[in-house]
Protein backbone atom coordinates (compact mmCIF):
# COMPACT_ATOMS: atom_id res chain seq x y z
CA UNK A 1 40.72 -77.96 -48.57
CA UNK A 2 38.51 -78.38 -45.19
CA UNK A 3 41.57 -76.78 -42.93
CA UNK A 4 41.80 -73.75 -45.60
CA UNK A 5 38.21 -73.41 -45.48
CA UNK A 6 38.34 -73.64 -41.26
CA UNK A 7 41.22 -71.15 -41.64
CA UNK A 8 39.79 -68.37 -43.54
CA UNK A 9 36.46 -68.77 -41.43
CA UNK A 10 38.76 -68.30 -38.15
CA UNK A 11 39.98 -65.65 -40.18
CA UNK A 12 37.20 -63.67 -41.30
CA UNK A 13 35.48 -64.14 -37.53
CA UNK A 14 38.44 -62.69 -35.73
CA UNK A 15 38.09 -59.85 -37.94
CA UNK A 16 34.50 -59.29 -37.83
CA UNK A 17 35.11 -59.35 -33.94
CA UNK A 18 37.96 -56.69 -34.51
CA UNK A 19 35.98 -54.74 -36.51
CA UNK A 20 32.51 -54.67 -33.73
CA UNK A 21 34.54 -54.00 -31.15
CA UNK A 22 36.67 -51.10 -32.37
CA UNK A 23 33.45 -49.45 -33.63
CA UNK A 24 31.36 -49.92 -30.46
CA UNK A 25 34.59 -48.87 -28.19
CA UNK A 26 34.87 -45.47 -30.60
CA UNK A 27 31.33 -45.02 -29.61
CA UNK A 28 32.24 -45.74 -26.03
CA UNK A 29 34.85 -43.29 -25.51
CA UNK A 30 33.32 -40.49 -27.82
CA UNK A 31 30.19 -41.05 -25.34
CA UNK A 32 31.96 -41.41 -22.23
CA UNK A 33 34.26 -38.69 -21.98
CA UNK A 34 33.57 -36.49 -25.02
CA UNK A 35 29.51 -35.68 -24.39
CA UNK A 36 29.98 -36.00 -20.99
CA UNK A 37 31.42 -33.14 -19.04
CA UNK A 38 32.20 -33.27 -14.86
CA UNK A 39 29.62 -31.82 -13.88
CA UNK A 40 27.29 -34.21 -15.88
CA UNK A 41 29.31 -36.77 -14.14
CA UNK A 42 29.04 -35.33 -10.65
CA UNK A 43 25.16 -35.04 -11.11
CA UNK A 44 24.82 -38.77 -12.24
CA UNK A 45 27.16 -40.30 -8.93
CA UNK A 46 25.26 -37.40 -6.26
CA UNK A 47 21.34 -38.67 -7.42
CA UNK A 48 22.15 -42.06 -8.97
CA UNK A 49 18.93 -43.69 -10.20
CA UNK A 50 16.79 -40.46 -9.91
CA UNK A 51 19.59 -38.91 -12.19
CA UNK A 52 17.63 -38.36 -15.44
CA UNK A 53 22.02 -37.46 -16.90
CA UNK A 54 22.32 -41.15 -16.40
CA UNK A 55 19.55 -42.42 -18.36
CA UNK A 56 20.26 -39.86 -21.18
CA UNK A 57 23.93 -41.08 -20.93
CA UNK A 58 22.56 -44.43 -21.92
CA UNK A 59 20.95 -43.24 -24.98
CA UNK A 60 23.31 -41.20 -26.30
CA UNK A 61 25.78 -44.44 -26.24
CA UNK A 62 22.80 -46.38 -27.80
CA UNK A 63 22.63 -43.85 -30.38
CA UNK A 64 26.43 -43.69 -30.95
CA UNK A 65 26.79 -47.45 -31.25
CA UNK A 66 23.87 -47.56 -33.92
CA UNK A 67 25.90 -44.99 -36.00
CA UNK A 68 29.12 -46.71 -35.44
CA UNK A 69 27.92 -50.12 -36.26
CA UNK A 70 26.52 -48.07 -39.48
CA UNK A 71 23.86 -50.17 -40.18
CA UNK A 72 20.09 -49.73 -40.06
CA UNK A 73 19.46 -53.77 -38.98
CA UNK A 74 21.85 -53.39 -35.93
CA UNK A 75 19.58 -51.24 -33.65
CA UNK A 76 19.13 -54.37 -31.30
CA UNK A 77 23.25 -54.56 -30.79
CA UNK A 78 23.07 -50.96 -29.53
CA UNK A 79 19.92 -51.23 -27.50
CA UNK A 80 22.23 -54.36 -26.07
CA UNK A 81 25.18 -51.64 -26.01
CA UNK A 82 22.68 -48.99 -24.08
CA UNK A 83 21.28 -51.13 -21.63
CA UNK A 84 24.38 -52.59 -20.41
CA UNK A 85 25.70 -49.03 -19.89
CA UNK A 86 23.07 -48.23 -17.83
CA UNK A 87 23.38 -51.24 -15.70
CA UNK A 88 27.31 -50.48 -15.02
CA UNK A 89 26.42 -46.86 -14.79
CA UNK A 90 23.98 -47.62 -12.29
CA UNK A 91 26.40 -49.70 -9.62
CA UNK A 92 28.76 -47.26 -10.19
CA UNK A 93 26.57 -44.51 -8.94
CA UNK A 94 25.03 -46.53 -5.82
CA UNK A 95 28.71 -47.44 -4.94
CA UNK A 96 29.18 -43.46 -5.23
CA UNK A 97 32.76 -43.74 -5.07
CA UNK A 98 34.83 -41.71 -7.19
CA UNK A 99 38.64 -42.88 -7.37
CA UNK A 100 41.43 -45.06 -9.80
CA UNK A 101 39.64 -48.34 -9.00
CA UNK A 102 36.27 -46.92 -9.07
CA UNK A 103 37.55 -45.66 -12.15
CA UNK A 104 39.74 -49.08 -13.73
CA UNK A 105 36.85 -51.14 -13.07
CA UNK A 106 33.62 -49.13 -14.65
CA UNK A 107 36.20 -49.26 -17.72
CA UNK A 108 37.19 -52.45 -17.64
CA UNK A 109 33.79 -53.40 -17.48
CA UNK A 110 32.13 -51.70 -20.02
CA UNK A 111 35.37 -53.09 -22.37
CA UNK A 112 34.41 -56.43 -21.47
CA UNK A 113 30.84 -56.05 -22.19
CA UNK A 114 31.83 -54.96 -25.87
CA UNK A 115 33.81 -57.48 -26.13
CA UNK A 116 31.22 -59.89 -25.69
CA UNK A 117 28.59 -58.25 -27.09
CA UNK A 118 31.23 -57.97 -30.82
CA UNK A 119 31.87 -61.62 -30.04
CA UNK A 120 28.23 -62.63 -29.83
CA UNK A 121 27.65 -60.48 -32.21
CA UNK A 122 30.30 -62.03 -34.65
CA UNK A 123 29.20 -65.50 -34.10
CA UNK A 124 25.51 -65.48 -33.82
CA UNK A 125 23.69 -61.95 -34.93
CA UNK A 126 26.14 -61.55 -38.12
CA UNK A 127 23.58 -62.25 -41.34
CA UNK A 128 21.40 -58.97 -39.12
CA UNK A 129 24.37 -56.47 -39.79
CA UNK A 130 26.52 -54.98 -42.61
CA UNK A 131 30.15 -55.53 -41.80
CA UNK A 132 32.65 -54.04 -44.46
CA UNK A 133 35.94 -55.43 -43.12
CA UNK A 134 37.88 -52.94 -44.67
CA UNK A 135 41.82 -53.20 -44.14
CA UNK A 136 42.26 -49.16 -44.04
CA UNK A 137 38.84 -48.31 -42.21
CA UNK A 138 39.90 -50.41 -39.41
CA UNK A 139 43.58 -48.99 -40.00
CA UNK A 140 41.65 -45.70 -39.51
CA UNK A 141 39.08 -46.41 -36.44
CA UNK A 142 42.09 -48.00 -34.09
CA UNK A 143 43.96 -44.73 -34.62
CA UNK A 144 41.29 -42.61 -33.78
CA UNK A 145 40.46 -44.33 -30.61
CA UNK A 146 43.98 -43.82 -29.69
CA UNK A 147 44.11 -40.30 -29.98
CA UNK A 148 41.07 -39.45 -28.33
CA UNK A 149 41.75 -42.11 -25.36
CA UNK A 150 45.35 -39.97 -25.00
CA UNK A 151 42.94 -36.95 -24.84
CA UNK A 152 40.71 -36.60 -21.91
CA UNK A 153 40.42 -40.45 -20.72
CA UNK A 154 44.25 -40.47 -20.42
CA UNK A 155 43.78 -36.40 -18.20
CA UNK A 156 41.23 -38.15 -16.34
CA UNK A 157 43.40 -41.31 -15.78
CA UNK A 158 46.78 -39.62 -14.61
CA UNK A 159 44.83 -37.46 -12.24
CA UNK A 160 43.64 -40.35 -10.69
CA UNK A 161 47.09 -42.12 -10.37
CA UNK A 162 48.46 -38.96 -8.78
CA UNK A 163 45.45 -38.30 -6.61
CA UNK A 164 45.87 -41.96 -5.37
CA UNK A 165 49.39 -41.21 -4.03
CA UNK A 166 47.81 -38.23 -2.39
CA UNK A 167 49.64 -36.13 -5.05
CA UNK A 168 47.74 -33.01 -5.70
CA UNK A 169 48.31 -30.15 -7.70
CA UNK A 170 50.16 -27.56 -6.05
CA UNK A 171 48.17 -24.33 -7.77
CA UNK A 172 44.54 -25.73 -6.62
CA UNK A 173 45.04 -24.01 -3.38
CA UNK A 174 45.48 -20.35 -5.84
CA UNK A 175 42.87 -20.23 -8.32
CA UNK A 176 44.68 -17.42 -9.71
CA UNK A 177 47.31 -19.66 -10.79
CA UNK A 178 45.35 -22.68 -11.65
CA UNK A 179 47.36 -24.31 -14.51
CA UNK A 180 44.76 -25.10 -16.86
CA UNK A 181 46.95 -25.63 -19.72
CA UNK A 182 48.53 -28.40 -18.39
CA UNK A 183 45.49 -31.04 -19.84
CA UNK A 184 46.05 -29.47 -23.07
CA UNK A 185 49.86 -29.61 -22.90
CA UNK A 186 50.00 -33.75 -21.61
CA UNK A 187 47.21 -34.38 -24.79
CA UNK A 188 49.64 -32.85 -27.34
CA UNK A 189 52.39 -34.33 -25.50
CA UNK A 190 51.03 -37.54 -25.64
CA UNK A 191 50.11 -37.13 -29.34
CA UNK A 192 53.58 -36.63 -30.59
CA UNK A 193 54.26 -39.62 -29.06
CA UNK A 194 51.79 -41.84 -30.87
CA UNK A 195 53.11 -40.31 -34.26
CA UNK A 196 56.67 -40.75 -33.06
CA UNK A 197 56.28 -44.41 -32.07
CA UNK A 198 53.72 -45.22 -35.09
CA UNK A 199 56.97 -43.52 -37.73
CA UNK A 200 59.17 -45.67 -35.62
CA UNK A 201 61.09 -42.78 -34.43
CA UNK A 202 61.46 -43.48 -30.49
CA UNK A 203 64.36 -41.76 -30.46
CA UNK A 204 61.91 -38.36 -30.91
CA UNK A 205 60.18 -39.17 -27.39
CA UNK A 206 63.84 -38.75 -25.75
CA UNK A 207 64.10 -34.93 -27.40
CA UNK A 208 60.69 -34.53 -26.28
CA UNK A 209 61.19 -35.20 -22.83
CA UNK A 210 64.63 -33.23 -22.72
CA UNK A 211 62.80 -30.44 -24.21
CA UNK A 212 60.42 -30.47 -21.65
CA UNK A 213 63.10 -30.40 -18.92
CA UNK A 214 64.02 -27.24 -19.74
CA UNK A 215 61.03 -26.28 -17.70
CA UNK A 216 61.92 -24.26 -14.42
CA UNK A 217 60.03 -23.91 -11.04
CA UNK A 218 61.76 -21.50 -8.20
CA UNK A 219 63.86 -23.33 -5.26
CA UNK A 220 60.77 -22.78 -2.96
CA UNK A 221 58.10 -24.86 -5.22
CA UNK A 222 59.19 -28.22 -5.05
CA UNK A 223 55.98 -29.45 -4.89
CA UNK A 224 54.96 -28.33 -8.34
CA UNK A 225 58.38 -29.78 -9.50
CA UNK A 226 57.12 -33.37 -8.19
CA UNK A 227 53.75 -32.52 -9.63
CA UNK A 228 54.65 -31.99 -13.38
CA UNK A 229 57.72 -34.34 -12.93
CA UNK A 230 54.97 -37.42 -11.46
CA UNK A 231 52.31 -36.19 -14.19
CA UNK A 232 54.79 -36.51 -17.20
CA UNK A 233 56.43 -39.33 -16.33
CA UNK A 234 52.63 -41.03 -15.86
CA UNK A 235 51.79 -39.30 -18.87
CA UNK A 236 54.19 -40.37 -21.21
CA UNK A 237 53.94 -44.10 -19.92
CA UNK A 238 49.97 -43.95 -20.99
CA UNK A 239 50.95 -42.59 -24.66
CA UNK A 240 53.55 -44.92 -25.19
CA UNK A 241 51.90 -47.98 -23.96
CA UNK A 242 48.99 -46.79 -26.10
CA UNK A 243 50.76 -46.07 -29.19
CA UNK A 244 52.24 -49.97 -29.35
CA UNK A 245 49.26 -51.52 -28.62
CA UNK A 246 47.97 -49.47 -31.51
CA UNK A 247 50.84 -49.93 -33.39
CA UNK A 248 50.40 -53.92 -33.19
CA UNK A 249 46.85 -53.59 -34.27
CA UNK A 250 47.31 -51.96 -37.30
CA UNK A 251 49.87 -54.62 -38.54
């Protein structure tokens, strides 16, 4: 009876950490890349702590996380969530660089601060909060988060890969040609591929990519060729390893 009773508490805390931590990171990414355009960003790394963007940045994701955590007693988790925003915010600007690690590491540390906020959270500050550990909701929330992160996060990600290998987009040096449907092409792109992998059709992702091949650039613009070729082959790998990490979540 005691190692049932040890089991389902194990249990329920794993999933009451699950649960936190998908809801704060939904409020994470909505904050961080959805009410947050470039120029926002730009302002934030150019004046740093005199930014006023950043500390309204910080209280937008405070108010996000108090919604996601949808409940009226867990305003001090998201004050937590707010604050610790700020503080990586704040390096990030007085390092004022803006490249992949930059990049990795402001995300990688604001995941790790969820994580231990949810497991804290979980453990200590759960009788404050209304949890409804709901199978489906979850089911629900991980999805989301995986089609908005293989929105603009997953853009802002592959132009950083291909910027790091000094890869830049041949039709920046023509504004008239500027190929501005190519974010919106590699999103949709990359959300087939979540529904293909999540139906278990993987097969799909091969007709997508062969259907994409039937693309054409002139003899003369081989550097576009490497460009699209680089960006989809990055692009895909994002979606894919996206979609089976969400896929093993939602078993």
């Amino acid at each position: 009876i005691a190692y049932i009773s040890a089991s389902l508490i194990y249990k329920k805390t794993i999933t009451m950490i699950f649960e936190v931590f998908i809801k704060l990171l939904l409020a994470h990414i909505i904050g961080d890349f959805f009410l947050q355009s470039d120029d926002f960003c730009k302002r934030k790394l150019k004046n740093g702590v005199k930014s006023p963007e950043l500390y309204l940045h910080s209280l937008i994701i405070f108010t996000l996380s108090w919604i996601a955590l949808f409940s009226w007693n867990a305003w001090g988790i998201a004050i937590i969530a707010g604050a610790s925003h700020l503080i990586i915010d704040t390096i990030k600007c007085l390092i004022k660089k803006d490249n992949l690690y930059s990049f990795a590491a402001d995300q990688l540390l604001h995941c790790l601060v969820i994580f231990a906020i949810a497991f804290v959270c979980s453990t200590k500050w759960i009788s404050y909060i209304t949890l409804h550990e709901s199978f489906f909701v979850n089911q629900i929330i991980v999805i989301t988060i995986a089609f908005l992160f293989c929105a603009k996060p997953a853009n802002i990600l592959t132009k950083y890969i291909l910027k790091l290998y000094n890869i830049n987009n041949p039709s920046d040096n023509n504004s008239s040609t500027k190929l501005h449907s190519g974010a919106l092409i590699g999103t949709l792109e990359r959300w087939l591929i979540i529904v293909f992998v999540l139906l278990g059709h993987f097969e799909a992702i091969g007709f997508l990519l062969a259907a994409k091949s039937l693309i054409r650039f002139k003899d003369s613009e081989t550097l576009k060729t490497e460009y699209v070729l680089l960006g989809t082959l990055i692009s895909v790998t994002i979606a894919v390893a996206c979609s089976l990490i969400t896929k093993v979540s939602i078993v």
